[in-house]
Every structure is written in C-alpha cells, then in structure tokens.
C-alpha atoms as a PDB file:
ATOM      1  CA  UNK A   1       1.220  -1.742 -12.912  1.00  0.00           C
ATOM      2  CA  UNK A   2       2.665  -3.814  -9.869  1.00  0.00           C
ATOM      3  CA  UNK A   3       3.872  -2.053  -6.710  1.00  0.00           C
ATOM      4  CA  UNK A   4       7.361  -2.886  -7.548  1.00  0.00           C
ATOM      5  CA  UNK A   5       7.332  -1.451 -10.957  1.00  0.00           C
ATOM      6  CA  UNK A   6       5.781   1.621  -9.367  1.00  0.00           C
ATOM      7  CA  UNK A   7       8.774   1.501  -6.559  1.00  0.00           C
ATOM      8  CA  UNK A   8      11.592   1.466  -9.408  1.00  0.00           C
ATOM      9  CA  UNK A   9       9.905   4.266 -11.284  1.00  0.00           C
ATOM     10  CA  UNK A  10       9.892   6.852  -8.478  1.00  0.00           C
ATOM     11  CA  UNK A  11      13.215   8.008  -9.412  1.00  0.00           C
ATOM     12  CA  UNK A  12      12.808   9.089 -12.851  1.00  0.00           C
ATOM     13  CA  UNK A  13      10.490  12.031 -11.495  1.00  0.00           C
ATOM     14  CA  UNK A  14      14.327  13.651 -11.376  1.00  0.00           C
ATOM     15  CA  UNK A  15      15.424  15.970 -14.208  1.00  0.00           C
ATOM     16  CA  UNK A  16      18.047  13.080 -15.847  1.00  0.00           C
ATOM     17  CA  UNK A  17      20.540  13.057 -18.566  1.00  0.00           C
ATOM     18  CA  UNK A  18      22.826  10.671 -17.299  1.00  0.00           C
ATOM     19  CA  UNK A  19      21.614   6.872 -16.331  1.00  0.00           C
ATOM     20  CA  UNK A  20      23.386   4.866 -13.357  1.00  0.00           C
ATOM     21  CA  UNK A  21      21.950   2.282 -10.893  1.00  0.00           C
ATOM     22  CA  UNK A  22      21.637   2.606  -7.408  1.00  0.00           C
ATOM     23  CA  UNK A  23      20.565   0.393  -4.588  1.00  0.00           C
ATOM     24  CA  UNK A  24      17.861   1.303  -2.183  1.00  0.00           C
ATOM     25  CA  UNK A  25      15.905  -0.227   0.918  1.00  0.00           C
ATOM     26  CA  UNK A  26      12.953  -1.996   0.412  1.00  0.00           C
ATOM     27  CA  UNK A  27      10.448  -3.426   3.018  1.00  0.00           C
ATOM     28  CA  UNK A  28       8.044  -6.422   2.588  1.00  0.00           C
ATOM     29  CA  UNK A  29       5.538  -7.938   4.388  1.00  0.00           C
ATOM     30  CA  UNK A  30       3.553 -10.632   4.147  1.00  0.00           C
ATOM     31  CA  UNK A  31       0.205 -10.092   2.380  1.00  0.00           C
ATOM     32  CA  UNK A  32      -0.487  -6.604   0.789  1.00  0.00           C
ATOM     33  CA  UNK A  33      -1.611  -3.047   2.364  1.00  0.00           C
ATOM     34  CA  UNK A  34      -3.068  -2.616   5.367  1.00  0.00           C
ATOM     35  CA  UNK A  35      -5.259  -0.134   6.881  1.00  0.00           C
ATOM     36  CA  UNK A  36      -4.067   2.151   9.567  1.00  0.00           C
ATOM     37  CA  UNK A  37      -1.550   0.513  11.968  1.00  0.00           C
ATOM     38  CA  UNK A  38       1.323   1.709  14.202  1.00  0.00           C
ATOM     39  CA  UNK A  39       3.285  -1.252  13.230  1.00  0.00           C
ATOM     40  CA  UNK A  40       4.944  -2.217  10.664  1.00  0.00           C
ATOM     41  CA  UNK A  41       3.475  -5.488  10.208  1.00  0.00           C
ATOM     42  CA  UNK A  42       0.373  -3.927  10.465  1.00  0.00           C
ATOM     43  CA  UNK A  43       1.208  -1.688   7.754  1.00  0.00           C
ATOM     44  CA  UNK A  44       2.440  -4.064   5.044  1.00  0.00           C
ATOM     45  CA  UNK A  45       0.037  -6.809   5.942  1.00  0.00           C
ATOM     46  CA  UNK A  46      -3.502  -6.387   4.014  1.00  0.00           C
ATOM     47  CA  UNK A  47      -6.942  -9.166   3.969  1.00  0.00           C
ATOM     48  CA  UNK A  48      -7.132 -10.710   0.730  1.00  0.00           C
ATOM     49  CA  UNK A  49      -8.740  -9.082  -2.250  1.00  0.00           C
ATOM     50  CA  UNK A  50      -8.267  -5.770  -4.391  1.00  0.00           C
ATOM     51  CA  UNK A  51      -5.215  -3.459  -2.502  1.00  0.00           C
ATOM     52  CA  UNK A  52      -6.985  -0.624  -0.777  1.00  0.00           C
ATOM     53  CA  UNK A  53      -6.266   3.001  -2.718  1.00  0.00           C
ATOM     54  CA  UNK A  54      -4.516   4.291   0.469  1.00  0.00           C
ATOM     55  CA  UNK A  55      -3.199   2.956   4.025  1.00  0.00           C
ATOM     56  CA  UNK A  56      -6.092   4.991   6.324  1.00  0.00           C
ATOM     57  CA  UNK A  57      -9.520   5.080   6.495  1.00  0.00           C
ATOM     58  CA  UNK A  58     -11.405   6.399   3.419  1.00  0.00           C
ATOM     59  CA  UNK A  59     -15.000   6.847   2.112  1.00  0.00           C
ATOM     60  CA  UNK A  60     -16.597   8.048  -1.139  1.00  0.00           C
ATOM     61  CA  UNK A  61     -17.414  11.622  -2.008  1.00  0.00           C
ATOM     62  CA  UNK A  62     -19.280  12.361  -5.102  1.00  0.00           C
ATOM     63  CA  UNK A  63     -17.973  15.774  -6.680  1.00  0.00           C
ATOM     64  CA  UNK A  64     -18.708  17.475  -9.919  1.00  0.00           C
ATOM     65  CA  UNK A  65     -15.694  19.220 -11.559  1.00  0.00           C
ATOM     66  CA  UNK A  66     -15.181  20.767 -14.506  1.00  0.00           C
ATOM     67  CA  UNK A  67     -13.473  19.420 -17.746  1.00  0.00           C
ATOM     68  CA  UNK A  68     -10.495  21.069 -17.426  1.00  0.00           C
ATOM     69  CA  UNK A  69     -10.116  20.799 -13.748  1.00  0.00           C
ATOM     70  CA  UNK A  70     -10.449  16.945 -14.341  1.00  0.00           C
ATOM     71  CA  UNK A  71      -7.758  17.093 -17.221  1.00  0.00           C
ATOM     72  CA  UNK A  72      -5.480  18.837 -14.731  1.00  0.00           C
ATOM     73  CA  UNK A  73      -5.419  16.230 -11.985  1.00  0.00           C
ATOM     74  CA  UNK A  74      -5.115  13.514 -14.278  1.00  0.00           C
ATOM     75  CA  UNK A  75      -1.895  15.074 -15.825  1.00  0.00           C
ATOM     76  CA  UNK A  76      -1.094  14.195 -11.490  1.00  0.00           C
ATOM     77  CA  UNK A  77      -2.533  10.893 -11.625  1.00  0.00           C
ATOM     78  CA  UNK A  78      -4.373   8.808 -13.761  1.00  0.00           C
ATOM     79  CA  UNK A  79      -6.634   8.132 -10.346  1.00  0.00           C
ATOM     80  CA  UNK A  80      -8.319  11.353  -9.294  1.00  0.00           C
ATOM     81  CA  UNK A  81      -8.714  10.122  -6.140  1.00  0.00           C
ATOM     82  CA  UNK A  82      -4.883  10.090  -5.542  1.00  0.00           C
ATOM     83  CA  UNK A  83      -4.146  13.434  -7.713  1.00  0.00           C
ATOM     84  CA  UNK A  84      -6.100  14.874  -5.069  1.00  0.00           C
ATOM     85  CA  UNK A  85      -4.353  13.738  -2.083  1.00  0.00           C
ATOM     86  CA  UNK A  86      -0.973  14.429  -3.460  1.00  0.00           C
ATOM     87  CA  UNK A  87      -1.833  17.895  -4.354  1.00  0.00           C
ATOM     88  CA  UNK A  88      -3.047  18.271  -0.702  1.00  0.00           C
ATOM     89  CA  UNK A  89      -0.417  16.869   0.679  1.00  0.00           C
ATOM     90  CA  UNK A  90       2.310  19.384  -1.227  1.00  0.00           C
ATOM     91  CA  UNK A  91      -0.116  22.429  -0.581  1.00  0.00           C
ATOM     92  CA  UNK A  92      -0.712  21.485   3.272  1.00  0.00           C
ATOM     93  CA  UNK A  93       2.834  22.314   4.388  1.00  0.00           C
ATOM     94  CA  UNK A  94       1.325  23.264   7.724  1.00  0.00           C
ATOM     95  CA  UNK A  95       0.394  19.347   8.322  1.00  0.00           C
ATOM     96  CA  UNK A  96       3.337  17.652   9.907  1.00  0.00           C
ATOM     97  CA  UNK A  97       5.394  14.862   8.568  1.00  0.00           C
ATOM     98  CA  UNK A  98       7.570  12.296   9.740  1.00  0.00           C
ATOM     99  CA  UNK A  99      11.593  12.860   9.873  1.00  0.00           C
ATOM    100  CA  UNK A 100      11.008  10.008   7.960  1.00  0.00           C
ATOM    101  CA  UNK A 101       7.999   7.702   7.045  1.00  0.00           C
ATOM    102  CA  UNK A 102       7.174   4.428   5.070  1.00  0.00           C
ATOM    103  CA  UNK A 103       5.888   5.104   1.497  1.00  0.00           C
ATOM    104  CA  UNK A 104       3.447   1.793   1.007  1.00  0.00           C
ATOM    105  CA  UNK A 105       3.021   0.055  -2.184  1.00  0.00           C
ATOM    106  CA  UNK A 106       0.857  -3.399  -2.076  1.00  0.00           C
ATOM    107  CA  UNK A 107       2.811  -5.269   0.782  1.00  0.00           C
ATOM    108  CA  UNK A 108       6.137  -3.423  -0.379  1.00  0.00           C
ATOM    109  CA  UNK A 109       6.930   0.332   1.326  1.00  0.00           C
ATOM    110  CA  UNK A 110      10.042   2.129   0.930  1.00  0.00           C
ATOM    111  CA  UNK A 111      11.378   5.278   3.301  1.00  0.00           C
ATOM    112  CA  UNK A 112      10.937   8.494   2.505  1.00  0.00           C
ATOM    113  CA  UNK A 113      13.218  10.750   4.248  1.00  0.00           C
ATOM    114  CA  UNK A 114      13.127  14.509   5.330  1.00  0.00           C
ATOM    115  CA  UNK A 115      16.383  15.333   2.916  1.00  0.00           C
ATOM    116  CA  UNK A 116      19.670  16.842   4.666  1.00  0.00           C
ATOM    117  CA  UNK A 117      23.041  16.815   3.230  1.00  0.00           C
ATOM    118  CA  UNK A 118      24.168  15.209   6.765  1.00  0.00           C
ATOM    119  CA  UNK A 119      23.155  11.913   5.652  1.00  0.00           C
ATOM    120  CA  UNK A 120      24.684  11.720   2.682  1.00  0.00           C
ATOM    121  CA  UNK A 121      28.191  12.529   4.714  1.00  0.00           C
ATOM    122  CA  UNK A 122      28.106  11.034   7.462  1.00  0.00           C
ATOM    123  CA  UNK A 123      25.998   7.405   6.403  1.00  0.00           C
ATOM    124  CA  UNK A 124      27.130   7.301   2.627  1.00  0.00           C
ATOM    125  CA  UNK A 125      23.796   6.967   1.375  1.00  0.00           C
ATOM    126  CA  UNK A 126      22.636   9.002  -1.906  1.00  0.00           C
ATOM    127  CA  UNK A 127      19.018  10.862  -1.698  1.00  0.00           C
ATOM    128  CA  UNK A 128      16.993  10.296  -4.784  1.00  0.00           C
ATOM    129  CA  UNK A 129      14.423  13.620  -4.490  1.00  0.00           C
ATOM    130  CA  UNK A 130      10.760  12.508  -4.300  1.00  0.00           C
ATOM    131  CA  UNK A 131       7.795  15.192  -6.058  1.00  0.00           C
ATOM    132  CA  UNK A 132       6.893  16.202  -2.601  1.00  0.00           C
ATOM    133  CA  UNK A 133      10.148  17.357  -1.814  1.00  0.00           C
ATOM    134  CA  UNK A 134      11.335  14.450   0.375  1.00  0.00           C
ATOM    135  CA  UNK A 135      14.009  11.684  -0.624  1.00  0.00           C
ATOM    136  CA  UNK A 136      14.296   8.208  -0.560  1.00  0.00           C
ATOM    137  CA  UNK A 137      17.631   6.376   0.235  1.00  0.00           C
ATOM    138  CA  UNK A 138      20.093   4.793  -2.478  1.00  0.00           C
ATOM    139  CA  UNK A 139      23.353   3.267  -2.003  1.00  0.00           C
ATOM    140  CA  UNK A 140      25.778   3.672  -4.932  1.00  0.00           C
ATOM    141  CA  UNK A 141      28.544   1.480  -3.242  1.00  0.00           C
ATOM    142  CA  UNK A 142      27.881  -1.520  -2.064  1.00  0.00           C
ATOM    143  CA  UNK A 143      26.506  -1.501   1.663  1.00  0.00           C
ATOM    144  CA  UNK A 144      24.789  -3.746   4.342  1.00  0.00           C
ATOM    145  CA  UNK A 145      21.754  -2.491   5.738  1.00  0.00           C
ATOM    146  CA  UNK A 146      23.846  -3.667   8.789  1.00  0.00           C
ATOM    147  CA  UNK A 147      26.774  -1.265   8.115  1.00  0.00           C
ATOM    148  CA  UNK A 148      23.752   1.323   7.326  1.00  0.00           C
ATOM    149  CA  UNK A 149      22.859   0.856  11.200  1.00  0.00           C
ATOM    150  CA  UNK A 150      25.915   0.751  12.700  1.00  0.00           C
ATOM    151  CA  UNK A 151      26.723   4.287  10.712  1.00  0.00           C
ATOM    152  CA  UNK A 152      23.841   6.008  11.839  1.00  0.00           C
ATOM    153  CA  UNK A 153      24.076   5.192  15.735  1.00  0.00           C
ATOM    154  CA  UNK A 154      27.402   6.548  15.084  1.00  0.00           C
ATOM    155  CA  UNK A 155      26.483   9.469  14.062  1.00  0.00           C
ATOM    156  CA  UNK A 156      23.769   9.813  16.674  1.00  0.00           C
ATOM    157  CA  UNK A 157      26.404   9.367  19.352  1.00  0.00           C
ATOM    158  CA  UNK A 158      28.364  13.008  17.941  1.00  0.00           C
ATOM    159  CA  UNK A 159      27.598  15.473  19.996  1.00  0.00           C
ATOM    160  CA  UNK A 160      28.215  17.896  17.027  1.00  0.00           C
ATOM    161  CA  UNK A 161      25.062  16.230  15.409  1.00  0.00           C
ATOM    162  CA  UNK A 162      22.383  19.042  14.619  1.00  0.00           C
ATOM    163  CA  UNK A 163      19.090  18.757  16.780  1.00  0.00           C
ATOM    164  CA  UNK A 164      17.336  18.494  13.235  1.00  0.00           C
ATOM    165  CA  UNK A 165      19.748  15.905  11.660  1.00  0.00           C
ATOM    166  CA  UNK A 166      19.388  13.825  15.660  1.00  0.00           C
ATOM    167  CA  UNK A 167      15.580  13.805  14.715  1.00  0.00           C
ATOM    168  CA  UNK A 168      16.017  12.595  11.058  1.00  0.00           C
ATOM    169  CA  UNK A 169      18.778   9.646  12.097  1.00  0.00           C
ATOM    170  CA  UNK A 170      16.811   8.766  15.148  1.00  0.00           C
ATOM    171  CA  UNK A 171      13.380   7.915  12.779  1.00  0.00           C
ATOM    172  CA  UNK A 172      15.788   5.952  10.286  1.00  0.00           C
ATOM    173  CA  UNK A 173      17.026   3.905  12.576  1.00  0.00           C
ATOM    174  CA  UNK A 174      13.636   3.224  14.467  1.00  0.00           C
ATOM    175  CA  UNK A 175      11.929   2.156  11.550  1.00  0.00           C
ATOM    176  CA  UNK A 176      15.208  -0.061  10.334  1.00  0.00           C
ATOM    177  CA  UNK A 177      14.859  -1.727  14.074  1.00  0.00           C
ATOM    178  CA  UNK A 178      11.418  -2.307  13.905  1.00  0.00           C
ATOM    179  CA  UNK A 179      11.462  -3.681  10.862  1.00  0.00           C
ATOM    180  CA  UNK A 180      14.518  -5.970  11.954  1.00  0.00           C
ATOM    181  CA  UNK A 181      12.256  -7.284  14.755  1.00  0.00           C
ATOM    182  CA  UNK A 182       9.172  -7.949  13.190  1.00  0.00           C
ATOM    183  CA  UNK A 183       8.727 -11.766  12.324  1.00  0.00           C
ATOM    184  CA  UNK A 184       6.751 -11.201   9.024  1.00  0.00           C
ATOM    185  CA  UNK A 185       8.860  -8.439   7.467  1.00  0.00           C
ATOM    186  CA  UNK A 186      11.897  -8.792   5.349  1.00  0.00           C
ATOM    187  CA  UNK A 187      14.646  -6.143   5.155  1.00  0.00           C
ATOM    188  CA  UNK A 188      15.457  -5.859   1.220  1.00  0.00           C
ATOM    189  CA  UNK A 189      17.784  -4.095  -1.017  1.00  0.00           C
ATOM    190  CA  UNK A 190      16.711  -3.636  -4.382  1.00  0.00           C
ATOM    191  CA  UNK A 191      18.708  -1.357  -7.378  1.00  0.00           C
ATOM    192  CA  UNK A 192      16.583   1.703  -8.803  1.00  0.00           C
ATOM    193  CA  UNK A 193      17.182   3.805 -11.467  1.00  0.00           C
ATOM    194  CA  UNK A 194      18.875   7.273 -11.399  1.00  0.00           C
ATOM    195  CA  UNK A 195      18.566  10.186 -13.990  1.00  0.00           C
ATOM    196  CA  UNK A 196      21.775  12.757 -13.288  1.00  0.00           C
ATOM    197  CA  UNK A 197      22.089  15.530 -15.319  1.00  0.00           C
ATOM    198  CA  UNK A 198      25.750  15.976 -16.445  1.00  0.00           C
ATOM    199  CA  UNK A 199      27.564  18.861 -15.710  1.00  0.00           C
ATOM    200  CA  UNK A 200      28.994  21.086 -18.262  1.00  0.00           C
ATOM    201  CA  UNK A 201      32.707  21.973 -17.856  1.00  0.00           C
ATOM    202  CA  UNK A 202      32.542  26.042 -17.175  1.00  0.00           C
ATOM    203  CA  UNK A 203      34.444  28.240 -19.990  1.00  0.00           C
ATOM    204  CA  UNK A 204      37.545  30.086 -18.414  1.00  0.00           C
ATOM    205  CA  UNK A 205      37.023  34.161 -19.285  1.00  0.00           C
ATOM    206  CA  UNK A 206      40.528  33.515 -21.047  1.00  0.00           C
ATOM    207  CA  UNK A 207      38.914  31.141 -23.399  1.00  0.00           C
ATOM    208  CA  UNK A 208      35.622  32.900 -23.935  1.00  0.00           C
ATOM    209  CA  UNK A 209      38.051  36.113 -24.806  1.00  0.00           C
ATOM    210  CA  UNK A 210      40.252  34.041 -27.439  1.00  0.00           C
ATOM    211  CA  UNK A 211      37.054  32.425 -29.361  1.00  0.00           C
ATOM    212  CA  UNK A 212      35.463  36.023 -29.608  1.00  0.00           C
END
C-alpha cells in the first residue's frame, strides 16, 4: 500500500453515511522518511532503500505473546510492531504532544492537529477526527494555503484568542512557514475522502401524538 493511498484512507476511520470530498494539506519532500530530525527536510528526506517502520530510532525486541493477544493487535495493525505503538500512544495520555505535529508517510506527512472548534471558525478549515483523538485539516471550499496563512496570523493577532487556541494557531503556522522555506519541500493540497453521517430530521411531540 503506498503512503498516499494510506494518506487518503485516514478519513474513513470516521463513523460515515454520507460521502463528500474535501481538500487537505499535504507535505513532500524529496526522498522518503527520515530518521529523527528537527527539520522538516530532515523529516521527509530518507537514504535509499526499504522506508524505515517509524521516524526515530528503533531496535528489535523479541517477545512471546499469546494467540489471542497477537489476534488483538493485528485487528490494530496488520504490523505488530505499529499496533503496539499506537496503542501506547492512546494509553500514554500523560506523554505530551504537539499543538500540532507532522504525521509521516514515505516522503509525504500530513498535520495532525490538537482539535478545537476555534479553527474551524475563525480559519474555515474542516477537522477530519484521527483514532487518537486528534484531527487533520480539510478544506471544503476552495482555499490557498496562502489565504490559510494569512487567516491564522489573523486570528493570532485577537486579543480575544484563548491561550490554548494561541498555542494550537501558533504550531500551524510554524510548521506551514517552515515548510514554505525549505528548498526541498513542496506545499500540496490534495482532496480526501469524508464519511458524514446524516442527520435525521427530529419528530415534533405534535406529530409523534397524531401517528399514535
């Protein structure tokens, strides 16, 4: 399965009914994954050869599990190695994350976002909800990642801004800028696929009363 393929199938981790496309950012670099690098050329850029499992330093561990245990992660992830890690990563909610953070497929990474309503109202954007209980950002009108920028310094120039929601804009638009700057990575926008669940009109009492 390529890295893009695995990007546009994020979304459909969302209870759906209801198909429409969306837009989201997309970041590539030259090359594939890296290992561990403040940058972000250092984190989309990998040597040649088979992508490495995850973007720090690893080694092997041999473990003997049982049957079931083994049947469990893999309903996770095919890879026990990464069934692991995300089921760490949900149950550590003491480890802190990012307001928001580049999820890294191949030499393709998206950004995963700490989820506030803020965003959606004051940048436009739509959050698709990630497993993990973060969100990645979708445009369902068209939008420059340009206008994206301008909205969000905006925003972070309103006093009335929430200290959380400052922290949350302020990471967005760092990444966004560092990307801009770096010579070997590309600002993209690429359309994903949303599930919504349609909502049922609610019966009036009055209505209920009549059909009874």
């Amino acid at each position: 399965m390529t890295p893009v393929l695995l990007q546009l199938l994020l979304p459909l981790l969302c209870l759906a009914l209801h198909v429409c496309l969306a837009d989201s950012i997309v970041l590539v670099g030259e090359g594939g994954l890296a290992a561990a690098s403040t940058s972000l050329s250092g984190i989309l850029r990998r040597p040649r050869g088979r992508p490495k499992k995850f973007d720090e330093p690893t080694r092997v561990v041999s473990m003997t599990l049982p049957e079931s245990a083994i049947d469990r992660l893999s309903q996770t992830d095919r890879d026990l190695g990464r069934a692991v890690v995300r089921i760490i990563d949900r149950k550590l909610s003491t480890r802190a994350r990012a307001a928001a953070e580049l999820v890294v497929f191949g030499n393709h990474a998206v950004i995963s976002v700490i989820p506030t309503p803020t965003l959606e109202q004051r940048v436009g954007v739509q959050l698709v909800p990630l497993p993990d209980g973060r969100a990645l950002l979708s445009f369902d009108t068209p939008k420059t990642i340009a206008d994206l920028e301008l909205s969000i310094a905006d925003a972070l120039d309103d006093p009335t801004l929430s200290r959380d929601d400052h922290v949350v804009f302020d990471a967005i638009r760092g990444i966004l800028r560092d990307a801009r700057h770096a010579s070997d990575v590309a600002l993209l926008r690429r359309n994903i696929i949303v599930l919504e669940g349609a909502r049922r009109p609610r019966r009036s009492r009055k209505s209920a009363s009549e059909t009874a």
